[in-house]
Protein backbone atom coordinates (compact mmCIF):
# COMPACT_ATOMS: atom_id res chain seq x y z
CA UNK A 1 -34.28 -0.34 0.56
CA UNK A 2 -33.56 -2.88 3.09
CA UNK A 3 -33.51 -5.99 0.08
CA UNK A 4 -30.25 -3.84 -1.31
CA UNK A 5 -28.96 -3.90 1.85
CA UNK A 6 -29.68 -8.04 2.74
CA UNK A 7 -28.67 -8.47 -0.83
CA UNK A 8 -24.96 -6.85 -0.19
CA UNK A 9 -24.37 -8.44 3.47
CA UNK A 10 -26.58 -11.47 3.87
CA UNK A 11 -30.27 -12.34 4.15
CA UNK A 12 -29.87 -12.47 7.87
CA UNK A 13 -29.03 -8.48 7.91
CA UNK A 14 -32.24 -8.09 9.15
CA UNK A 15 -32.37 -9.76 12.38
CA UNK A 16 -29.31 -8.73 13.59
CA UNK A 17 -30.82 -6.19 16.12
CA UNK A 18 -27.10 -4.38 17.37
CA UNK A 19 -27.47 -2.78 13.41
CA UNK A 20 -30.73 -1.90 13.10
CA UNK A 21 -30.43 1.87 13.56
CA UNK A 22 -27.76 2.42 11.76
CA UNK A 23 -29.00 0.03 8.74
CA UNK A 24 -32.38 2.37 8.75
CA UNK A 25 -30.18 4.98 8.19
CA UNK A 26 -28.47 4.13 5.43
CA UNK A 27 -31.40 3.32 3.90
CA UNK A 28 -33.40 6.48 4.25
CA UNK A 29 -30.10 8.17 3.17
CA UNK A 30 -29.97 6.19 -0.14
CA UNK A 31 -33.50 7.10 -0.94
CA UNK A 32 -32.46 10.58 -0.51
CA UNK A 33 -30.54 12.84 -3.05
CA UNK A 34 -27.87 13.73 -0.94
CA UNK A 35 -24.53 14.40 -2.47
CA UNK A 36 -21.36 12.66 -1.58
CA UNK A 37 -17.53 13.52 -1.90
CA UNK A 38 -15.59 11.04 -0.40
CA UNK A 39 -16.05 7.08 -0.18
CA UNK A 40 -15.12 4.96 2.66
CA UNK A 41 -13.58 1.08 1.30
CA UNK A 42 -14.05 -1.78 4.02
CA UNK A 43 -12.26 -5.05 2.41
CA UNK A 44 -12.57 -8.31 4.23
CA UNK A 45 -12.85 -11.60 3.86
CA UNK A 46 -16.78 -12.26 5.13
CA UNK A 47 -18.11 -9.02 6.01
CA UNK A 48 -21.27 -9.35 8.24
CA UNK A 49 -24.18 -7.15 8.68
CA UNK A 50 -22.11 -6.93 12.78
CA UNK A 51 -18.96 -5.09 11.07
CA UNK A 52 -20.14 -3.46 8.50
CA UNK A 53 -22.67 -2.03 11.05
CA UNK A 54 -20.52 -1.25 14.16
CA UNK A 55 -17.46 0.50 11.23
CA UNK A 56 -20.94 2.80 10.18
CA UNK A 57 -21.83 3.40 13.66
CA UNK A 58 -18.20 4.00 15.05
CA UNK A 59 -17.28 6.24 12.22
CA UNK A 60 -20.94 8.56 12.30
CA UNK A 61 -19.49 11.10 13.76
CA UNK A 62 -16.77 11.63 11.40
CA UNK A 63 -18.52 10.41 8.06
CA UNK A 64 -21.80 11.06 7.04
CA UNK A 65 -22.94 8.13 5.04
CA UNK A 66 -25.22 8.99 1.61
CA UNK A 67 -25.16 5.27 0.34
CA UNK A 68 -23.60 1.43 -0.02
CA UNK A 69 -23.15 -0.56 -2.72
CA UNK A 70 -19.83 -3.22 -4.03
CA UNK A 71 -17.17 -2.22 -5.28
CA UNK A 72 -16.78 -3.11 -9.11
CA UNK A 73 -14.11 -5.96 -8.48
CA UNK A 74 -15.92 -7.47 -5.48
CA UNK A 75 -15.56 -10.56 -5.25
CA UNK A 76 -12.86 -10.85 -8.23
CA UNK A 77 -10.05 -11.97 -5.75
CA UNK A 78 -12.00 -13.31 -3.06
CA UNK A 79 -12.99 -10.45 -0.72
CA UNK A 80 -15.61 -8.96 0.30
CA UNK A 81 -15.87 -5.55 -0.60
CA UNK A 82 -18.51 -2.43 0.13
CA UNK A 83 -18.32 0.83 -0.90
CA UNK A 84 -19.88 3.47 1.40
CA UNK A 85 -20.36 6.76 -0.36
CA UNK A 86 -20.52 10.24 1.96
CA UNK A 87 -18.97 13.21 3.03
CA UNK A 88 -16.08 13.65 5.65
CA UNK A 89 -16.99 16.03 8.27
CA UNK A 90 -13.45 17.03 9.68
CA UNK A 91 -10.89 19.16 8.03
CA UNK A 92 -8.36 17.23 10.35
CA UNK A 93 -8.57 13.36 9.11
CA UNK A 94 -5.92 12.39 11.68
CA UNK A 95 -8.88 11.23 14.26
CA UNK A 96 -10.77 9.83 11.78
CA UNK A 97 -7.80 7.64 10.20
CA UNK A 98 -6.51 6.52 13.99
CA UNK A 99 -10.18 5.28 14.39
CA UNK A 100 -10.31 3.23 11.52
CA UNK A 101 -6.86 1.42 12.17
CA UNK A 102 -8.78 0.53 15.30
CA UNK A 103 -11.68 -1.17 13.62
CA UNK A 104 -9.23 -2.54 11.00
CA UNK A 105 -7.80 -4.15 13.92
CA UNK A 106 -10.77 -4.91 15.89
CA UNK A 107 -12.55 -6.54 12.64
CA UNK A 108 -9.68 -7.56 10.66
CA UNK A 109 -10.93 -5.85 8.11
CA UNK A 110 -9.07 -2.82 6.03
CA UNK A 111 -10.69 0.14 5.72
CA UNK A 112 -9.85 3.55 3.64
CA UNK A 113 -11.62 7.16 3.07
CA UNK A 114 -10.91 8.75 0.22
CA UNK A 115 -11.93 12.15 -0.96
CA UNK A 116 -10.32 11.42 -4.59
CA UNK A 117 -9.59 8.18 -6.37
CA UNK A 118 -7.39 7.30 -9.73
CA UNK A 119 -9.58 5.44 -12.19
CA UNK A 120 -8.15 2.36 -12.97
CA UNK A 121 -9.44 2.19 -16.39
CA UNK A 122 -7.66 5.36 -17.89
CA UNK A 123 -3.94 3.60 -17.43
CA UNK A 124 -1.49 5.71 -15.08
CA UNK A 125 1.63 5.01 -12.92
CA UNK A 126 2.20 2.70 -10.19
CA UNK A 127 5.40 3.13 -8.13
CA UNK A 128 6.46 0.63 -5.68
CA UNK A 129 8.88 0.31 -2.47
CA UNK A 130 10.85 -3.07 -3.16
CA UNK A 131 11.91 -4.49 -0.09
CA UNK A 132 8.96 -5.62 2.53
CA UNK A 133 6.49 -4.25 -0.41
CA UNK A 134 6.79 -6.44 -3.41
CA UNK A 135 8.69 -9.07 -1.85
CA UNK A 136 8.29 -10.35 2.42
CA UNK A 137 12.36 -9.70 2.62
CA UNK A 138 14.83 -6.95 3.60
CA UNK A 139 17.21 -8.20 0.87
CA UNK A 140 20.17 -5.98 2.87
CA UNK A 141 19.30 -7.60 6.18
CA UNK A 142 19.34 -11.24 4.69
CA UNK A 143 23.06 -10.71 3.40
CA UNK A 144 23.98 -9.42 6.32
CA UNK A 145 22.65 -12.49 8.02
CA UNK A 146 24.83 -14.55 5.98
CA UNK A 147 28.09 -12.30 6.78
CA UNK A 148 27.32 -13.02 10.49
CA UNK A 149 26.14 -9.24 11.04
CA UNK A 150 22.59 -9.44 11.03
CA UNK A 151 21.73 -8.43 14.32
CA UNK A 152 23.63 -4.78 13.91
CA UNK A 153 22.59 -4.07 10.17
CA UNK A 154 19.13 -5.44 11.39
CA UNK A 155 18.51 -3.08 13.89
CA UNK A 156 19.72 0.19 11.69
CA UNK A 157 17.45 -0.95 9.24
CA UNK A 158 14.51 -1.31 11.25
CA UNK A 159 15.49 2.42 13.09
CA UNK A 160 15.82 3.91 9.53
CA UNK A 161 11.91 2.54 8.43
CA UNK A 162 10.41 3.84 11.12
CA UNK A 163 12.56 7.34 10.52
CA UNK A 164 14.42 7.46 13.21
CA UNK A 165 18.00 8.30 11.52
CA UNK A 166 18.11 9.58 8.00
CA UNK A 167 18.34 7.10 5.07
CA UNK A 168 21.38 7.81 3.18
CA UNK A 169 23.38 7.47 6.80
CA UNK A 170 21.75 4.61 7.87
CA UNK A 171 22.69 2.91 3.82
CA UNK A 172 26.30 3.15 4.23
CA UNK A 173 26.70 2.24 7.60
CA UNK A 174 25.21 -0.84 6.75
CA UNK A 175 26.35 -1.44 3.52
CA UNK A 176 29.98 -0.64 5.00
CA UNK A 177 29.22 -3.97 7.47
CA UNK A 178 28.53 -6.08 4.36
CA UNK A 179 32.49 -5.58 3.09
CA UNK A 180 33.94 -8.27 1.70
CA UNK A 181 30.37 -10.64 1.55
CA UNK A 182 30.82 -12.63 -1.77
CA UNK A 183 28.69 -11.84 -4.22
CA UNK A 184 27.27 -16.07 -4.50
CA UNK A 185 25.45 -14.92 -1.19
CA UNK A 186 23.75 -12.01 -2.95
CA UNK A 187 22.99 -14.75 -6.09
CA UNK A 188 21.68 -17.40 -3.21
CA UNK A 189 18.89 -15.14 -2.13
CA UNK A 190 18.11 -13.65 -5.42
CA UNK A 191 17.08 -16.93 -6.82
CA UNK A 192 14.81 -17.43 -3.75
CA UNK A 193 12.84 -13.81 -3.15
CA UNK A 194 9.72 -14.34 -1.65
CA UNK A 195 7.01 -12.17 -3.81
CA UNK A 196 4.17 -10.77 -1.55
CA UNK A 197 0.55 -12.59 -1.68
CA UNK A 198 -1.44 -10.08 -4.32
CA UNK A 199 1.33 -8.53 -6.02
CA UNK A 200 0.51 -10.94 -9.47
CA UNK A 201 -3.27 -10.49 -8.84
CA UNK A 202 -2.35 -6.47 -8.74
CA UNK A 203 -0.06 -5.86 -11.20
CA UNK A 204 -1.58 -8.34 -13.89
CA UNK A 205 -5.40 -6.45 -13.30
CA UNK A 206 -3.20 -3.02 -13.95
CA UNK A 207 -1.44 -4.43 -17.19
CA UNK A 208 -5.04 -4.93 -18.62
CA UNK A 209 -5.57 -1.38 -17.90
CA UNK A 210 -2.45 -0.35 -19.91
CA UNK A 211 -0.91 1.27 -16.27
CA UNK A 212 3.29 2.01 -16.38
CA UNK A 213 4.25 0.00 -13.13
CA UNK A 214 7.86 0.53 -11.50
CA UNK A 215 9.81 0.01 -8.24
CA UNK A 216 11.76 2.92 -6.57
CA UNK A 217 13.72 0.89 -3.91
CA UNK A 218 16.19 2.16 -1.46
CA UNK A 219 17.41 -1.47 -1.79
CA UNK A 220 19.69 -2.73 -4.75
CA UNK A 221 19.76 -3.11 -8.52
CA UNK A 222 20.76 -6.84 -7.52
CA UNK A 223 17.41 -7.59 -6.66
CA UNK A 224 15.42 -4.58 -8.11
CA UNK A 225 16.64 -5.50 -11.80
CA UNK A 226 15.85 -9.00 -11.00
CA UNK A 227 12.46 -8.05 -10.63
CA UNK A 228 11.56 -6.13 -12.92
CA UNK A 229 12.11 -8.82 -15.80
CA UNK A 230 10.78 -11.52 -13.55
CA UNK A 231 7.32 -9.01 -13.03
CA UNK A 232 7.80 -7.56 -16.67
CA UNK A 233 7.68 -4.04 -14.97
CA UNK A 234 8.26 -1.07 -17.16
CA UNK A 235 11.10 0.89 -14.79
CA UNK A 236 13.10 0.04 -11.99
CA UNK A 237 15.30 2.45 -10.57
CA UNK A 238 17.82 1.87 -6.82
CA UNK A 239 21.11 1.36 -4.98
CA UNK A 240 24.13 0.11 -6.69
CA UNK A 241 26.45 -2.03 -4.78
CA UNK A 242 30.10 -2.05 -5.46
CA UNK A 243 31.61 -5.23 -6.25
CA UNK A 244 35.46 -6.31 -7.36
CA UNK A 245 37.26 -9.50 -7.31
CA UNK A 246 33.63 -11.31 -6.77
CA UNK A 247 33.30 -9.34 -3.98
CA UNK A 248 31.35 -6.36 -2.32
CA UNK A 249 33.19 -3.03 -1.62
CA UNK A 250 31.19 -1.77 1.39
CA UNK A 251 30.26 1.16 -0.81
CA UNK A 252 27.41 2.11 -3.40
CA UNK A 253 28.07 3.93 -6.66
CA UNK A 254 26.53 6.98 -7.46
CA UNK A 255 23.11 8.91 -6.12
CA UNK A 256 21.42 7.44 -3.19
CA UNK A 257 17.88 6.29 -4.18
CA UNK A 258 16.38 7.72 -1.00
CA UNK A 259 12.97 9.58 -0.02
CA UNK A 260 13.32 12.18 -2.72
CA UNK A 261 14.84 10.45 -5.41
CA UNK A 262 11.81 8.15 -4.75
CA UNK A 263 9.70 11.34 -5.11
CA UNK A 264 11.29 12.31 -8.05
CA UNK A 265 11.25 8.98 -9.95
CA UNK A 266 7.20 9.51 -9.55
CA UNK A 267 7.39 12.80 -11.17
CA UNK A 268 9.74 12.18 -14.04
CA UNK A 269 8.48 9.02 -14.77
CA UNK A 270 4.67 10.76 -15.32
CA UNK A 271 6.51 13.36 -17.30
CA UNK A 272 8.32 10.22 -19.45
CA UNK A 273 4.65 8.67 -20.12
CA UNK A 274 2.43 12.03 -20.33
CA UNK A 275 0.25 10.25 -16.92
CA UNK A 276 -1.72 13.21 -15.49
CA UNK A 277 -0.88 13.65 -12.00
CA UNK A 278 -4.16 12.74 -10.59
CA UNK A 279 -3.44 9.12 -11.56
CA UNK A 280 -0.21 8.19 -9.97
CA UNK A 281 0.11 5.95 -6.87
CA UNK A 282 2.72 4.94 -4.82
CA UNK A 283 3.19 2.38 -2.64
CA UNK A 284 5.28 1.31 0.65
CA UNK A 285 6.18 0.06 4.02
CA UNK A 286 8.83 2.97 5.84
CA UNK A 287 9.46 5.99 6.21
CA UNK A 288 11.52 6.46 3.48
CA UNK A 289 8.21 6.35 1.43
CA UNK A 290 6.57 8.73 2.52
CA UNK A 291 7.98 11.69 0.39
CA UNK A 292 6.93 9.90 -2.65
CA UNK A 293 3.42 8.92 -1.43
CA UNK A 294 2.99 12.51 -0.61
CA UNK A 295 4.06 13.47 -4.24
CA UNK A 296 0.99 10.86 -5.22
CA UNK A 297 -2.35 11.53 -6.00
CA UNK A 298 -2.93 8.50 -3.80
CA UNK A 299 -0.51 6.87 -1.25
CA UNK A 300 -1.01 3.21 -0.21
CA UNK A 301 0.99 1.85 2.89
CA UNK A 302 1.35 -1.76 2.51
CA UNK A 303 1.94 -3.73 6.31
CA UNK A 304 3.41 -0.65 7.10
CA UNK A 305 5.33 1.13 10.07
CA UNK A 306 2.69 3.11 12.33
CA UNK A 307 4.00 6.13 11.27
CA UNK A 308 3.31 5.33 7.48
CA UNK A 309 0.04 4.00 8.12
CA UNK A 310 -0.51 7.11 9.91
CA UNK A 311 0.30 9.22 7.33
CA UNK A 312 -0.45 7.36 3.95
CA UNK A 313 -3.67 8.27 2.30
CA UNK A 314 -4.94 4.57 2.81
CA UNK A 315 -3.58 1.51 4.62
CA UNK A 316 -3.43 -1.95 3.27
CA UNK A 317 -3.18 -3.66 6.80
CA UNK A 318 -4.91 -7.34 6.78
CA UNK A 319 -5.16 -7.66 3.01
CA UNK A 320 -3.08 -8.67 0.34
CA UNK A 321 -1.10 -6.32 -2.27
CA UNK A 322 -4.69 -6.63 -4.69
CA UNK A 323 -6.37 -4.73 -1.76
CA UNK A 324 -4.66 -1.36 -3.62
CA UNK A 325 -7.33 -2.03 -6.44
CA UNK A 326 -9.99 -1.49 -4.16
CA UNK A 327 -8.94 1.90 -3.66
CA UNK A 328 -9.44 3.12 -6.89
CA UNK A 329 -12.44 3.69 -9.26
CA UNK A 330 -13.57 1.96 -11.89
């Protein structure tokens, strides 16, 4: 019915002629009984009848649209956000995902397909990536900044998120450049971490919902512990910097918290609080996170590296950390 549709993207849906065909069709299709497996998420801040139309006609070829409607928290945080139910028609998603980081860009928009979503009102387990995730910081490269190495650790750092060398090298050759950094500097930027926009909007609508939320960092119990009584998270699990005399070794103690212990810590942790696995999520910004997103019944990159939004099962690219809500059902 074309009121539904004026109703969801403005009374002026009608007259905007570049639509028209593909609005008709949507309409016809909802008045149909067509089935639907998989549901396409477009999240912005004043979707038109334009974008909403032009993601729909871009994305026919690979998604066969059965209906539209909002999503239940529409509007909750300030977006806009429609719900397109339909069926996927490649086995390969890779084409389909590269063409909606297009339009993400193209209409600053975000915009996810998923075949399956978690239910956000039967509780499960949230896992988070620390550094450039919940916070806008690489807590290793700001130390390193104040020990007058921040250019070299910088540049491992950004190598090892995009995968390029393997995590638990990359770790100690940059932890090894922070020897002798006083431990004040590591205090100094503690007391100022910059949370990311969303992450008290997500985590507080998740806490109604009775979900376990926890960070799985590659970064440092410094900061990681921090958080985790400052967010009143249930778990936080990473690195361990070695510190005597007031000041840091160059070394870490123990098991590096890399890509599988990340993986792991999603596992064990759903084991610890009986979460079935279909409601687990995990979210990040490198490559290191990719193991554990896999591991996921749904992977969220959050302002990711290309190759993680590549890969991820949805990308959080324009939005804040609340967009991850979106993804999931009521």
């Amino acid at each position: 019915m074309l009121d539904t549709f004026k109703q969801l993207l403005g009374d002026n849906a009608a007259d905007d002629m570049h639509c028209a065909s593909t609005l008709a069709g949507v309409i016809a299709m909802q008045q149909s009984d067509a089935s639907f497996h998989a549901s396409m998420t477009i999240i912005g801040q004043a979707l038109t009848p334009y974008i909403v139309g032009n993601i729909l006609t871009d994305t026919q070829s690979h998604f066969d649209t059965v209906s539209l409607t909002f999503h239940h928290l529409h509007q909750q945080f300030g977006d806009d956000v429609v719900v397109v139910k339909g069926n996927v028609l490649d086995e390969d998603t890779s084409i389909l995902k590269s063409l909606l980081g297009a339009l993400s860009e193209t209409f600053n928009v975000d915009i996810g397909v998923q075949q399956s979503q978690p239910s956000l009102s039967e509780g499960g387990l949230l896992v988070m990536d620390m550094d450039s995730t919940v916070i806008g910081i690489e807590c290793i490269d700001e130390i390193a900044k104040l020990a007058d190495v921040g250019q070299e650790v910088a540049e491992v750092t950004e190598k090892a998120m995009r995968g390029e060398i393997a995590f638990n090298e990359s770790l100690h050759h940059r932890v090894a450049c922070l020897k002798g950094v006083p431990v004040e500097h590591l205090r100094q930027i503690r007391d100022s971490l910059p949370i990311m926009p969303g992450i008290q909007g997500l985590l507080s609508e998740l806490k109604k919902h009775n979900w376990k939320l926890a960070i799985a960092s590659g970064g440092f119990t410094y900061f990681a512990d921090h958080l985790k009584r400052r967010l009143e998270l249930d778990y936080a699990t990473s690195n361990t910097l070695v510190i005597e005399n007031g000041l840091l070794t160059g070394k870490v103690e123990g098991e590096v918290v890399n890509a599988d212990v990340k993986a792991e810590t999603v596992k064990q942790l759903a084991l610890k609080w009986n979460i079935s696995d279909t409601q687990t999520v995990a979210m990040g910004d490198g490559a290191n996170d990719l193991v554990m997103m896999a591991t996921s019944a749904l992977g969220v990159a959050c302002h990711g590296k290309p190759v993680v939004n590549e890969k991820a099962d949805v990308a959080i690219r324009v939005g804040s950390l609340h967009s991850l809500l979106y993804f999931l059902d009521k």
